[in-house]
Protein backbone atom coordinates (compact mmCIF):
# COMPACT_ATOMS: atom_id res chain seq x y z
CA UNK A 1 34.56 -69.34 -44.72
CA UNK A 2 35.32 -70.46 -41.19
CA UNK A 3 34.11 -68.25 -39.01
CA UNK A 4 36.16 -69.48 -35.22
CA UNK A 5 39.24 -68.86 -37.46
CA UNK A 6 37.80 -65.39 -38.51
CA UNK A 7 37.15 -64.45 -35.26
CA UNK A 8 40.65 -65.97 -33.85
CA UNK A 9 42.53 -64.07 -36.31
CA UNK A 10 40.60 -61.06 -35.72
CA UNK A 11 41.45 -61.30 -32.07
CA UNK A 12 45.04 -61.52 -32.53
CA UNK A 13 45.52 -58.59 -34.84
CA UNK A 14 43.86 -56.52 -31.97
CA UNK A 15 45.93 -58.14 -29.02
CA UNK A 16 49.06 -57.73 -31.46
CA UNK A 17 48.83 -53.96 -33.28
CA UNK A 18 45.66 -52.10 -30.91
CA UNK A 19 43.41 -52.71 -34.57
CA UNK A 20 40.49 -53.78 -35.21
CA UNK A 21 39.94 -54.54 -38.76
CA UNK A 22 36.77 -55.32 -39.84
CA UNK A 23 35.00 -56.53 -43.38
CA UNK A 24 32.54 -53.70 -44.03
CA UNK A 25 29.87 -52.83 -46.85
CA UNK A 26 32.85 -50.75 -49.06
CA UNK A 27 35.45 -53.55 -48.09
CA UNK A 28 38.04 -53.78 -44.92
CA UNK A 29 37.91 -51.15 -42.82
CA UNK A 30 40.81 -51.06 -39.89
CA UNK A 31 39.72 -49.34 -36.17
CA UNK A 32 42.24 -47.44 -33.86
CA UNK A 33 42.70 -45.22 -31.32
CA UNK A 34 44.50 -42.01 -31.47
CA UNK A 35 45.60 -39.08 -28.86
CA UNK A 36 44.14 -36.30 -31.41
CA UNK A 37 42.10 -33.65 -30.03
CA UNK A 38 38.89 -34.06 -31.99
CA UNK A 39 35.28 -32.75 -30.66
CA UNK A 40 32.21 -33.42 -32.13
CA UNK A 41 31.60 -29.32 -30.42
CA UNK A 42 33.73 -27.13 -32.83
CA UNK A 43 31.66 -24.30 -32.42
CA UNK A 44 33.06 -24.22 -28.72
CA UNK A 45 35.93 -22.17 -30.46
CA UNK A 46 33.28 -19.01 -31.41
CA UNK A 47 31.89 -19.31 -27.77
CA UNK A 48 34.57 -19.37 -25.97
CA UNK A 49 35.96 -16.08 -27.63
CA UNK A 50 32.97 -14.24 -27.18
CA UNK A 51 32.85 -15.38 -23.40
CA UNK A 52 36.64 -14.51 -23.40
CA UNK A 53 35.52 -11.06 -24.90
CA UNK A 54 32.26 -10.82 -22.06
CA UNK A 55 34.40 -11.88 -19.31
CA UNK A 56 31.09 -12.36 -17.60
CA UNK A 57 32.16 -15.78 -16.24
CA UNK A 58 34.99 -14.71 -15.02
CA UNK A 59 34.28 -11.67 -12.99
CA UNK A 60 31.28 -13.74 -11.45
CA UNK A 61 33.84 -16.49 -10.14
CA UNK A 62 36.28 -13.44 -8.73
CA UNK A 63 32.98 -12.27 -6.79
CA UNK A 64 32.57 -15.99 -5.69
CA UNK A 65 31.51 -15.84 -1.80
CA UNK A 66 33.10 -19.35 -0.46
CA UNK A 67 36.18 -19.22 -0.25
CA UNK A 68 38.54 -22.11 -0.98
CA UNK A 69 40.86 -22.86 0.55
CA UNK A 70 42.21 -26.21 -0.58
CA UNK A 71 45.27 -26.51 -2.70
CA UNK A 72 43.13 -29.25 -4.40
CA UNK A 73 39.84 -27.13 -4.37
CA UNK A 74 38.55 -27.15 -8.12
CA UNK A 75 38.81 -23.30 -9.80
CA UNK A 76 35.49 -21.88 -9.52
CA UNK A 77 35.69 -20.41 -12.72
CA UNK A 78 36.33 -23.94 -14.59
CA UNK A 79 33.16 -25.10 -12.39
CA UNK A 80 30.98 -22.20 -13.49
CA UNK A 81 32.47 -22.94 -17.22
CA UNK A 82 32.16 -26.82 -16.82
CA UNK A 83 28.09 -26.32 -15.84
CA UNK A 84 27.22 -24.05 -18.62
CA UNK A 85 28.96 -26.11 -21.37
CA UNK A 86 27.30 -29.06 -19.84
CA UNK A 87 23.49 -26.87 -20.26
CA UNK A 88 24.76 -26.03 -23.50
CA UNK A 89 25.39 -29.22 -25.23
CA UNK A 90 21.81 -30.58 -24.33
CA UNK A 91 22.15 -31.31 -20.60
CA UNK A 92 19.28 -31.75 -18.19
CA UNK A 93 21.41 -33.67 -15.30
CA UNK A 94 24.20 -32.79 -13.26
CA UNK A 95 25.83 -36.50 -14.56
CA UNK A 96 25.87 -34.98 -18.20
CA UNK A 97 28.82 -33.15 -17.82
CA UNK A 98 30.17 -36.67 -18.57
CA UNK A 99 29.65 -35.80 -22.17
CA UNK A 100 32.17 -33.66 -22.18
CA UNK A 101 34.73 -35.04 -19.53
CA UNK A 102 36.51 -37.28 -21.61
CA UNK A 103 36.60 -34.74 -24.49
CA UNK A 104 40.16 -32.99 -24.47
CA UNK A 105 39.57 -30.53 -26.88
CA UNK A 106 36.55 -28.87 -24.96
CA UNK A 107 39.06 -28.31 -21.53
CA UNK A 108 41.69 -26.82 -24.45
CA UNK A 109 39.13 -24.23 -26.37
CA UNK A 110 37.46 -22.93 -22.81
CA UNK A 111 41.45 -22.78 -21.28
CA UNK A 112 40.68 -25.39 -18.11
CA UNK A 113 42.85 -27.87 -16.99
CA UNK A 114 39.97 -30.25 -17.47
CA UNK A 115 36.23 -30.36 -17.27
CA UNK A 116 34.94 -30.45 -13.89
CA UNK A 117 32.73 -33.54 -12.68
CA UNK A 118 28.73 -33.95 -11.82
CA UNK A 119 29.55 -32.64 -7.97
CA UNK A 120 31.62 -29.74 -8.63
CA UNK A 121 28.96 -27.12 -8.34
CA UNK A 122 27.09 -28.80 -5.72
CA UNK A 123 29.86 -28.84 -3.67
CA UNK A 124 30.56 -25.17 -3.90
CA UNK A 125 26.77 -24.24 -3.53
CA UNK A 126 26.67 -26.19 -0.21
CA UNK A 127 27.99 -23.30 1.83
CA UNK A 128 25.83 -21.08 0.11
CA UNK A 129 22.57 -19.75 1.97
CA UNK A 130 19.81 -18.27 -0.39
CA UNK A 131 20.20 -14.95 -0.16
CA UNK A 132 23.70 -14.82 -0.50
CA UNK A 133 23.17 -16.78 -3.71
CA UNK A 134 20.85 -14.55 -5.14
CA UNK A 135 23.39 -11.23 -4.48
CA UNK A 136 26.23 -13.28 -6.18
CA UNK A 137 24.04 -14.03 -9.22
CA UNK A 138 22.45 -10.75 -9.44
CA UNK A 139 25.67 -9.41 -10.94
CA UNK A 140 25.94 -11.01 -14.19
CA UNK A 141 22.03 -10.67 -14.49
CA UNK A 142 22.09 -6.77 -14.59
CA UNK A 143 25.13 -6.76 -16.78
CA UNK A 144 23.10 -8.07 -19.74
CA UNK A 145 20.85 -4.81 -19.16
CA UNK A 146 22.50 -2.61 -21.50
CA UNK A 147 21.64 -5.09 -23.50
CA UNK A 148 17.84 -3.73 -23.62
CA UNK A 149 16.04 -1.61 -26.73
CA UNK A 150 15.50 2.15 -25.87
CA UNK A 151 12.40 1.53 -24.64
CA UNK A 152 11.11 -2.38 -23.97
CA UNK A 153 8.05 -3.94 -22.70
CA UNK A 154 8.52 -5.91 -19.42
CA UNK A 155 6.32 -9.65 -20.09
CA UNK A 156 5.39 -11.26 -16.87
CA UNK A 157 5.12 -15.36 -16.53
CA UNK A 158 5.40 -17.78 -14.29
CA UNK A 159 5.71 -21.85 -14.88
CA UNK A 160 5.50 -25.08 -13.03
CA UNK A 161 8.62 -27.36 -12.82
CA UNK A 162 7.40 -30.60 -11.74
CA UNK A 163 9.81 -32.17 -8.62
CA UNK A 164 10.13 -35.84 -7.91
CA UNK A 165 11.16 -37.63 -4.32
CA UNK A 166 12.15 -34.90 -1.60
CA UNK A 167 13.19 -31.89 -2.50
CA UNK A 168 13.64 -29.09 -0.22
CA UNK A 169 11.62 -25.66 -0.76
CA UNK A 170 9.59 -27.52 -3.43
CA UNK A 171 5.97 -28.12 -2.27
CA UNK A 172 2.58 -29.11 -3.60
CA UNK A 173 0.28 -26.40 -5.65
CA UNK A 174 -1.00 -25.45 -8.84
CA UNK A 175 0.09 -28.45 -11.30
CA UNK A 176 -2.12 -28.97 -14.74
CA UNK A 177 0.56 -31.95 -15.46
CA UNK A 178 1.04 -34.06 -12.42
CA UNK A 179 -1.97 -32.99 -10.29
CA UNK A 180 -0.59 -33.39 -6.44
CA UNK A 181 3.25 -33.52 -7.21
CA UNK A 182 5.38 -31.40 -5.60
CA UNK A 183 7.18 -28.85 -7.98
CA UNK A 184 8.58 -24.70 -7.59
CA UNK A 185 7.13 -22.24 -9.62
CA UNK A 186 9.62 -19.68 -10.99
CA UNK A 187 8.61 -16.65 -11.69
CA UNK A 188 10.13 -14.82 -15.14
CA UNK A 189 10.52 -11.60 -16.18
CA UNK A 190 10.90 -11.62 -20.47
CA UNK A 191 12.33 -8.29 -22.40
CA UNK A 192 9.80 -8.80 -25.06
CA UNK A 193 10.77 -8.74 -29.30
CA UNK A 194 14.21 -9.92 -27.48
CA UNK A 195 13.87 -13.37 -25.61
CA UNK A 196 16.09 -12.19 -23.15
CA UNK A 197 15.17 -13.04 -19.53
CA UNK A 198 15.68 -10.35 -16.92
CA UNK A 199 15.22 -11.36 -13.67
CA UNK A 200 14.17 -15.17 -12.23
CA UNK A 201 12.13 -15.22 -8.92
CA UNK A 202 12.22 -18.94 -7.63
CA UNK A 203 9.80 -19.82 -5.36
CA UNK A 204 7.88 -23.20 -3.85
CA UNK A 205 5.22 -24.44 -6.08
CA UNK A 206 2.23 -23.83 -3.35
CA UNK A 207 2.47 -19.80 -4.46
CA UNK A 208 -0.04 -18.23 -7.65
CA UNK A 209 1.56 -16.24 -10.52
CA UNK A 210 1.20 -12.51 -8.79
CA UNK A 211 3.21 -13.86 -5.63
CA UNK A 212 6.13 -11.84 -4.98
CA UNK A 213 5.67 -10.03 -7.83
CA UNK A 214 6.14 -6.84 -6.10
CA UNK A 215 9.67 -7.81 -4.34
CA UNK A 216 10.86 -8.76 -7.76
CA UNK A 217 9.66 -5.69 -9.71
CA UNK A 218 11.80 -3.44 -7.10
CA UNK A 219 15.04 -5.38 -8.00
CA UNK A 220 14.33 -4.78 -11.48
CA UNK A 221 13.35 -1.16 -10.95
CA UNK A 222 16.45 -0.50 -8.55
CA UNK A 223 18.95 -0.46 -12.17
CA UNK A 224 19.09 2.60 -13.77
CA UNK A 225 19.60 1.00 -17.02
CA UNK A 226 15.76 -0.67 -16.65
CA UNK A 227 14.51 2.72 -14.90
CA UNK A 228 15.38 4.75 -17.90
CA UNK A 229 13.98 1.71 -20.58
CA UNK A 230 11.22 -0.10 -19.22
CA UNK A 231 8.02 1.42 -20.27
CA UNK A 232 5.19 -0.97 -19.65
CA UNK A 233 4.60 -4.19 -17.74
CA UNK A 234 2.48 -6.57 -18.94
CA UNK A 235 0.78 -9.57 -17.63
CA UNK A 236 -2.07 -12.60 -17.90
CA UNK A 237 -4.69 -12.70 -15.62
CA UNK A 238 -2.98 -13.77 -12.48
CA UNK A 239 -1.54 -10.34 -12.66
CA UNK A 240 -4.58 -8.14 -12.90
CA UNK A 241 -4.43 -7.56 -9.02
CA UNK A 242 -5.33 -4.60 -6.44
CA UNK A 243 -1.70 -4.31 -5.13
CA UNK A 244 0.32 -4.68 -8.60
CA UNK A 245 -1.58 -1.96 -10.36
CA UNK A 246 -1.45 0.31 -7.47
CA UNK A 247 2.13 -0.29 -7.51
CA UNK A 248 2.29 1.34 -11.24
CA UNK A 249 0.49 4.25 -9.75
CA UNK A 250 1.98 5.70 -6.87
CA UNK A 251 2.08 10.02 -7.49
CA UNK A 252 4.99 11.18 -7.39
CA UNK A 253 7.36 8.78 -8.88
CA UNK A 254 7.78 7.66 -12.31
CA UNK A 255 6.52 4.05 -12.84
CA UNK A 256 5.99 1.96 -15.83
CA UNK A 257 2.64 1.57 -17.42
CA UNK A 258 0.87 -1.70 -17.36
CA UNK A 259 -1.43 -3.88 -19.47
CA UNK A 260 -2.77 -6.95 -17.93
CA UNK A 261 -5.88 -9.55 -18.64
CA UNK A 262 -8.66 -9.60 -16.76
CA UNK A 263 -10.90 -13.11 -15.46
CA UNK A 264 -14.35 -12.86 -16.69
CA UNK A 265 -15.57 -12.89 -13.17
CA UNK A 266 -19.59 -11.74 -12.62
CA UNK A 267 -18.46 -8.42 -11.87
CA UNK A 268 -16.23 -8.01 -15.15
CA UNK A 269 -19.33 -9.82 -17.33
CA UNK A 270 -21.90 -6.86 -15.62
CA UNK A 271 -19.58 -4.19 -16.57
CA UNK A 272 -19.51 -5.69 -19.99
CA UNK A 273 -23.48 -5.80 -20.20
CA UNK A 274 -23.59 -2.30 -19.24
CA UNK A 275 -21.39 -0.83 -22.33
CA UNK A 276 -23.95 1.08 -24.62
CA UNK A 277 -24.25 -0.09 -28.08
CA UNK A 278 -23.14 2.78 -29.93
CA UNK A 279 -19.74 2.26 -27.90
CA UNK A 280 -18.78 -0.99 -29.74
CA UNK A 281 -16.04 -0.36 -32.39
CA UNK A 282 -15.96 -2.30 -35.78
CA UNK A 283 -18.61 -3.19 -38.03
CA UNK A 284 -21.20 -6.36 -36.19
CA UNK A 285 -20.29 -9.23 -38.71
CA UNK A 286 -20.76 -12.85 -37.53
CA UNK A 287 -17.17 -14.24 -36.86
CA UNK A 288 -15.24 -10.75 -36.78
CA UNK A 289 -14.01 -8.79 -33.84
CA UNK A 290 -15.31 -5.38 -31.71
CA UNK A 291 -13.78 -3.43 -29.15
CA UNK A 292 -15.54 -1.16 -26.91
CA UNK A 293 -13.80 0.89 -23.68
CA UNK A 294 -14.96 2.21 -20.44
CA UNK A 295 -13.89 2.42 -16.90
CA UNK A 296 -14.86 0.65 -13.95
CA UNK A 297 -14.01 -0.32 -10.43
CA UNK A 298 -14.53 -3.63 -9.21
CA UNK A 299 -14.32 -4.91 -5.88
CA UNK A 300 -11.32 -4.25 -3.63
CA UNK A 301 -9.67 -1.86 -6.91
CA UNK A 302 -9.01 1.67 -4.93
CA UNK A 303 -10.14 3.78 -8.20
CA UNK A 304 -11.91 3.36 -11.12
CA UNK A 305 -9.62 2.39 -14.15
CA UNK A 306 -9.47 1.42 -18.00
CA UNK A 307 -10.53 -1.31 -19.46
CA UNK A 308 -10.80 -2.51 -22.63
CA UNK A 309 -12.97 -5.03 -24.20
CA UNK A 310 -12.64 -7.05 -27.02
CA UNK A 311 -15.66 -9.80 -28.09
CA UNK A 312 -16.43 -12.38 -31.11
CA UNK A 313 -19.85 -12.14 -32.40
CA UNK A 314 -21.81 -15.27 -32.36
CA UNK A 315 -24.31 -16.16 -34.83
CA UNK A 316 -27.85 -15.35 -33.46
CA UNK A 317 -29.12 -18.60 -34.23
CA UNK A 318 -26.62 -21.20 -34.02
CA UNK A 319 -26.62 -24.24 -35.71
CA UNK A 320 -26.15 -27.90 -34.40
CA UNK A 321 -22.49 -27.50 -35.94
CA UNK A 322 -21.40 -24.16 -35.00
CA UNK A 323 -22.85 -25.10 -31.22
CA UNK A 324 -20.41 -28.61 -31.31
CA UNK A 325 -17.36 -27.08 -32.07
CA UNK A 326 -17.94 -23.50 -30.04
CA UNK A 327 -14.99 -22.06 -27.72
CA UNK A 328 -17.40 -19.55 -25.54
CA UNK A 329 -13.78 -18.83 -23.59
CA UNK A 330 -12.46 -17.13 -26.58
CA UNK A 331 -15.65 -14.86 -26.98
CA UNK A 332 -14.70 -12.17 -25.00
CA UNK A 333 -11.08 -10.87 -23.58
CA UNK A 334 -10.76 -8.28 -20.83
CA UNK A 335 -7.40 -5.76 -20.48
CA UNK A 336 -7.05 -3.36 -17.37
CA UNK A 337 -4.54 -0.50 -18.58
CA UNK A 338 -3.37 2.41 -17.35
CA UNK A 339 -2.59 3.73 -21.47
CA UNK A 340 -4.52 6.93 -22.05
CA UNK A 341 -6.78 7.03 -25.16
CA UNK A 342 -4.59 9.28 -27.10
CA UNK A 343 -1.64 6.73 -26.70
CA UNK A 344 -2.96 3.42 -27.54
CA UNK A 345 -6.30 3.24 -28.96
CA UNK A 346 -8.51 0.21 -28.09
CA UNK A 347 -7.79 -2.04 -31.35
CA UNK A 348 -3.99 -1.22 -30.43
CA UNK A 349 -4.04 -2.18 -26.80
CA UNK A 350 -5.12 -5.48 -28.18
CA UNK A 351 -2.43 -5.78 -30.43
CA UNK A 352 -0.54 -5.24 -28.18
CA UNK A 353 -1.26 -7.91 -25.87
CA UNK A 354 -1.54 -10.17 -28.21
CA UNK A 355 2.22 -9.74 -28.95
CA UNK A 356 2.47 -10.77 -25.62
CA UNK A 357 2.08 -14.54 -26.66
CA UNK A 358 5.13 -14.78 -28.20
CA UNK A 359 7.26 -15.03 -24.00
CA UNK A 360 5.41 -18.70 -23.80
CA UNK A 361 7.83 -19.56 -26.52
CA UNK A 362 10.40 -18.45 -24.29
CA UNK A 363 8.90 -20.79 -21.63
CA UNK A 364 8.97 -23.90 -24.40
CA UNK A 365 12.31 -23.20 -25.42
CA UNK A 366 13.60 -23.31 -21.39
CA UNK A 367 12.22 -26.17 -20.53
CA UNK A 368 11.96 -28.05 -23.93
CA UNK A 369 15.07 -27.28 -25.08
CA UNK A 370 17.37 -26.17 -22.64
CA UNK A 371 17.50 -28.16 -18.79
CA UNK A 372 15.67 -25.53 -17.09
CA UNK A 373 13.52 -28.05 -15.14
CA UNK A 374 16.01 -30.63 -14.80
CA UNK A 375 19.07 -30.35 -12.53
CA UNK A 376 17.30 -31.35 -9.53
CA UNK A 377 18.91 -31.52 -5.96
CA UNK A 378 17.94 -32.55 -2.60
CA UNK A 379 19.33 -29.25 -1.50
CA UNK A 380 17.13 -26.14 -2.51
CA UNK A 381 20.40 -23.62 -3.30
CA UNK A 382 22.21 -26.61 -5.18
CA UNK A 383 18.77 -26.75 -7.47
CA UNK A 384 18.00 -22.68 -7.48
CA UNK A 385 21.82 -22.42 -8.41
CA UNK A 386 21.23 -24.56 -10.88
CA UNK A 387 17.88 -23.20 -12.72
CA UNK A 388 19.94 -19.69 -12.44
CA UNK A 389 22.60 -20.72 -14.40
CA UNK A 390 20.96 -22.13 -17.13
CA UNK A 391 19.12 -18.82 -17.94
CA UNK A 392 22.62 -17.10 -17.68
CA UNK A 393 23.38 -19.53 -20.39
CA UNK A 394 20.42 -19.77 -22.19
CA UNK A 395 20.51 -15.26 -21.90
CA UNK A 396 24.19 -15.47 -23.21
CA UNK A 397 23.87 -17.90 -26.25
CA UNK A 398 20.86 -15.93 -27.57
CA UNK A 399 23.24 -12.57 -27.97
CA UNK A 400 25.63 -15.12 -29.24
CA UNK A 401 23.60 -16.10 -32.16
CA UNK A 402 22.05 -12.88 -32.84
CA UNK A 403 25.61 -11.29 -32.95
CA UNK A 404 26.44 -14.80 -35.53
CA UNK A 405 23.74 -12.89 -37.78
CA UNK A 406 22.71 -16.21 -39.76
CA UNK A 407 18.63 -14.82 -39.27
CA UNK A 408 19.36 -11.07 -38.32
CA UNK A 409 16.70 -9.49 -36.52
CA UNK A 410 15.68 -12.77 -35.30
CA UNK A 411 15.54 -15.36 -32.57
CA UNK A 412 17.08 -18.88 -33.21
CA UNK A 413 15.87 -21.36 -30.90
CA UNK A 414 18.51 -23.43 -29.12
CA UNK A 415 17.32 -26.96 -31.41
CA UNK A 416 18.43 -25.44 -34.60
CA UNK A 417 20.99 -22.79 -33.47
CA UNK A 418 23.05 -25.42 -32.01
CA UNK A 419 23.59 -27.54 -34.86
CA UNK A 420 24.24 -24.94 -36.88
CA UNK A 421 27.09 -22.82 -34.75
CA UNK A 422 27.97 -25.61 -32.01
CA UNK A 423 27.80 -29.71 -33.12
CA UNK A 424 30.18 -29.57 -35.91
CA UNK A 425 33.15 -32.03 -35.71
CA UNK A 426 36.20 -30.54 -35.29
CA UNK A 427 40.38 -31.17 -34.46
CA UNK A 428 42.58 -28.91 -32.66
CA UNK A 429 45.83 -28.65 -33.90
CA UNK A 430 48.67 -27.05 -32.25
CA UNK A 431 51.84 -26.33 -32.94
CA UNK A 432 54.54 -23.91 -31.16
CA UNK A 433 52.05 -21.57 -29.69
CA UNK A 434 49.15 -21.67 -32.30
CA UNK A 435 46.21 -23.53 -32.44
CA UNK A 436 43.87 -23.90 -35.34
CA UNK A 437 40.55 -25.63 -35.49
CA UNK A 438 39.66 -27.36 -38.04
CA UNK A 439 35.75 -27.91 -38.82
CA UNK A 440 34.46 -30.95 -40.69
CA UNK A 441 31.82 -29.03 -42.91
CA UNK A 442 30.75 -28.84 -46.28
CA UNK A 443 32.20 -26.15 -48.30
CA UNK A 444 29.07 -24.24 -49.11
CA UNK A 445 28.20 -23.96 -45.31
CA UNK A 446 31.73 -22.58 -44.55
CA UNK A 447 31.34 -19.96 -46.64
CA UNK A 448 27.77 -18.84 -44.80
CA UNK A 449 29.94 -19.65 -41.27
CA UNK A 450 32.32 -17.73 -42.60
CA UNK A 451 30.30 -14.91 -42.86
CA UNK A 452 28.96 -15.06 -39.30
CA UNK A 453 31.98 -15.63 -37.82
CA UNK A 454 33.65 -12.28 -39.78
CA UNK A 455 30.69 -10.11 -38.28
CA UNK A 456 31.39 -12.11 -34.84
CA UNK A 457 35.12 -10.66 -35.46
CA UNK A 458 34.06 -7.33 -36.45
CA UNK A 459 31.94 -6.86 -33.52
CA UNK A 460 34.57 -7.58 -31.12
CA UNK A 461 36.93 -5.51 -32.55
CA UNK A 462 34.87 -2.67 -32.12
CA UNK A 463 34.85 -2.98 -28.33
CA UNK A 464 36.98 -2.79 -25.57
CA UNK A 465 35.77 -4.25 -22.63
CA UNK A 466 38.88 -4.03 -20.81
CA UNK A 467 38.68 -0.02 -20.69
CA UNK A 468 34.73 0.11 -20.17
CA UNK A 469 32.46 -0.64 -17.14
CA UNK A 470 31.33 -3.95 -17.36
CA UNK A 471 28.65 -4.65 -19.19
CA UNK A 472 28.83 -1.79 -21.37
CA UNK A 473 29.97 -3.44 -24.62
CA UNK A 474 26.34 -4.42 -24.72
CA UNK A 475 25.53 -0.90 -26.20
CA UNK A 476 27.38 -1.11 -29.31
CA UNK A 477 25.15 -4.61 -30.69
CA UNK A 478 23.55 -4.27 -34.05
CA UNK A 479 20.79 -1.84 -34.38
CA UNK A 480 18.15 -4.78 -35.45
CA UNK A 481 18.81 -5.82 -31.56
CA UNK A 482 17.29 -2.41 -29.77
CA UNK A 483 14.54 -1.81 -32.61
CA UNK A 484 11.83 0.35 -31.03
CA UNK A 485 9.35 -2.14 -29.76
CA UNK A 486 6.19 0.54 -30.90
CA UNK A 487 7.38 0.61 -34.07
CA UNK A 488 4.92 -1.74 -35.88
CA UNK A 489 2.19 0.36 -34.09
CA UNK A 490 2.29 3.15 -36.37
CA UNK A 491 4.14 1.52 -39.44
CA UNK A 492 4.94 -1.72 -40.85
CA UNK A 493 8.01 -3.97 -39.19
CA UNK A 494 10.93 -1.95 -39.71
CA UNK A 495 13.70 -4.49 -42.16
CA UNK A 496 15.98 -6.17 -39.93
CA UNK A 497 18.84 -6.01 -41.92
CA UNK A 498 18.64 -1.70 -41.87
């Protein structure tokens, strides 16, 4: 075969007819082009129904505080839209809205004229000043409140996002990963059993975990939808501090409880000495745990309060092997509470923080999974704007997938939930004034996504957002959604499909 005359003839045909035609492994195989609207995102068509339905997005680019006045000025609302498909679909950089850019089907499923470029939100969030920005985003934030169980528990975190080159407001502190980097440390507020995040302090990275805490817990304890729900606050050990458990104990007016760790500092350790034998619960076997209450009042605390104690017994006599691979950190955990005895007993106060462990997976999913440390900026609003909006999107697609039902009762991360309600190839096909989607998928998973999308239907149908406050067609989610977070105190986990 001569290959020059190959490849000449192969040039022709595409200068000639715009086709490639290639010899493949099954035989010839002919490329084009072609002006059909196919995605490799079908599942946009589910989301943008149920954002249709939420008109979240919408209402927060009416309440939009720069004004544009430019016949050529971008719609806010397809910016807003634009950024959160862009965190949706995997993005960590303002230039990965490019991934979507050149797809026409996404700008026809979200209703945009077209999907706004890498500087369309900076360029809005330039005229922005901080506080300003944090009013306009505090609206869709305490929308997703009725969202919450009956009663929730309020978990407490805080994280390091590392910054590189000059960053305003970002600053050098606390940083186990890259020890003298600048980065901010956001502080989180988690609905716990529910992965939803409440409320997002952002501040420098030269502040501890308890910073601010207080400013942020009066936002969230201004709603009357968190007032009436929230019933304890719990925390690690940067937490266990003077002025936040005061706060929970101010006479007069109702306040959560709280449960936070305690550091084993000398003080804690002789207050642990002093606990009388007969005062340790469970039976003293070598490897197994006992709890043991009293109160105390350690330097700078105002009163003496709770705490509860919970220790791994140590063989007496250790050998060389059980001395090589001993964890002395783990022998002994310290809670401060404010529970009485007759409502959480010590053994369940434990429990109960250990369920607390469960938010860090919220912190792996944000960062790991979602762009919640990327989407740096030189400017400090265009990068807090940024981080703000990715929760709002991260908050939104986790009702979205708990409302799909495919695990009911339970929390999809964003690395499987996407491939199994968003990257599906897809065309749009219109004609006269319908458009149908049509999803490249097997015929056995069409029948599950069937399923989900019916209950998706079936819960919209049910509400009416346009004749309710906004916000409100939170209340009517599945029951599995607002289970009652003491539940598996007293009984085993209620069935999530009840």
């Amino acid at each position: 075969m001569n290959t020059s005359a190959s490849l000449v003839s192969l040039h022709l045909m595409g200068e000639d007819k715009e086709d490639i035609a290639l010899d493949t492994l099954p035989g010839k195989i002919t490329l084009t082009r072609t002006d059909a609207a196919l995605t490799p995102y079908g599942g946009i068509a589910a989301w943008s129904g149920f954002l249709k339905h939420l008109g979240l997005v919408e209402r927060l680019a009416d309440h939009c505080p720069v004004r544009r006045t430019s016949p050529n000025a971008a719609p806010v609302r397809e910016i807003l839209h634009s950024f959160l498909l862009s965190a949706l679909v995997e993005g960590r950089r303002f230039c990965h809205v490019h991934w979507l850019m050149d797809d026409p089907a996404v700008a026809t499923l979200m209703g945009m004229e077209r999907v706004r470029g890498e500087d369309a939100l900076p360029r809005l969030a330039k005229e922005l000043d901080p506080e300003t920005l944090r009013e306009w985003m505090q609206r869709p934030q305490t929308e997703l409140y009725a969202a919450l169980p009956d009663q929730f528990i309020a978990d407490w975190d805080s994280t390091v996002n590392t910054r590189y080159g000059h960053q305003e407001d970002a600053a050098v502190g606390y940083n186990p990963h890259k020890r003298g980097r600048k980065s901010h440390h956001p502080l989180i507020c988690v609905a716990a059993r529910t992965r939803l995040c409440l409320h997002l302090e952002w501040r420098p990275g030269d502040t501890v975990s308890a910073t601010d805490w207080q400013p942020a817990m009066e936002k969230l304890w201004a709603h009357p939808t968190v007032r009436e729900r929230l019933w304890l606050n719990r925390g690690d050990v940067g937490f266990g501090q003077e002025a936040i458990l005061a706060w929970h104990e101010v006479t007069g007016a109702p306040r959560p409880k709280y449960l936070f760790k305690l550091k084993l500092t000398s003080n804690v350790r002789r207050a642990i000495a002093r606990v009388p034998g007969p005062l340790w619960e469970g039976s003293p076997t070598v490897g197994c745990q006992q709890t043991a209450q009293t109160t105390v009042k350690l330097h700078g605390w105002s009163g003496e309060r709770r705490i509860v104690i919970v220790r791994t017994l140590r063989p007496v006599n250790p050998s060389p092997q059980d001395q090589f691979w001993a964890t002395p950190e783990d022998d002994v955990a310290v809670y401060v509470t404010n529970l009485r005895t007759d409502e959480a007993s010590p053994e369940q106060v434990a429990a109960l923080y250990d369920r607390r462990a469960d938010t860090e997976n919220v912190f792996d999913e944000l960062k790991n999974q979602w762009g919640f440390r990327g989407y740096c900026s030189g400017r400090a609003v265009v990068t807090e704007l940024a981080a703000r909006l990715v929760l709002l999107t991260y908050n939104l697609w986790s009702l979205f997938t708990r409302l799909m039902g495919l695990n009911p009762g339970h929390h999809s991360e964003a690395i499987k939930s996407r491939r199994d309600f968003l990257f599906m190839a897809a065309q749009v096909v219109e004609s006269g004034r319908q458009r149908t989607v049509k999803l490249a998928v097997k015929a056995e998973w069409w029948k599950t996504l069937k399923a989900c999308y019916e209950r998706l239907r079936t819960w919209l149908a049910s509400t009416a957002p346009q004749l309710e406050e906004p916000g409100q067609w939170l209340r009517l989610l599945p029951r599995q959604y607002t289970e009652n977070p003491l539940a598996w105190l007293t009984q085993s986990a209620p069935n999530p499909s009840s």
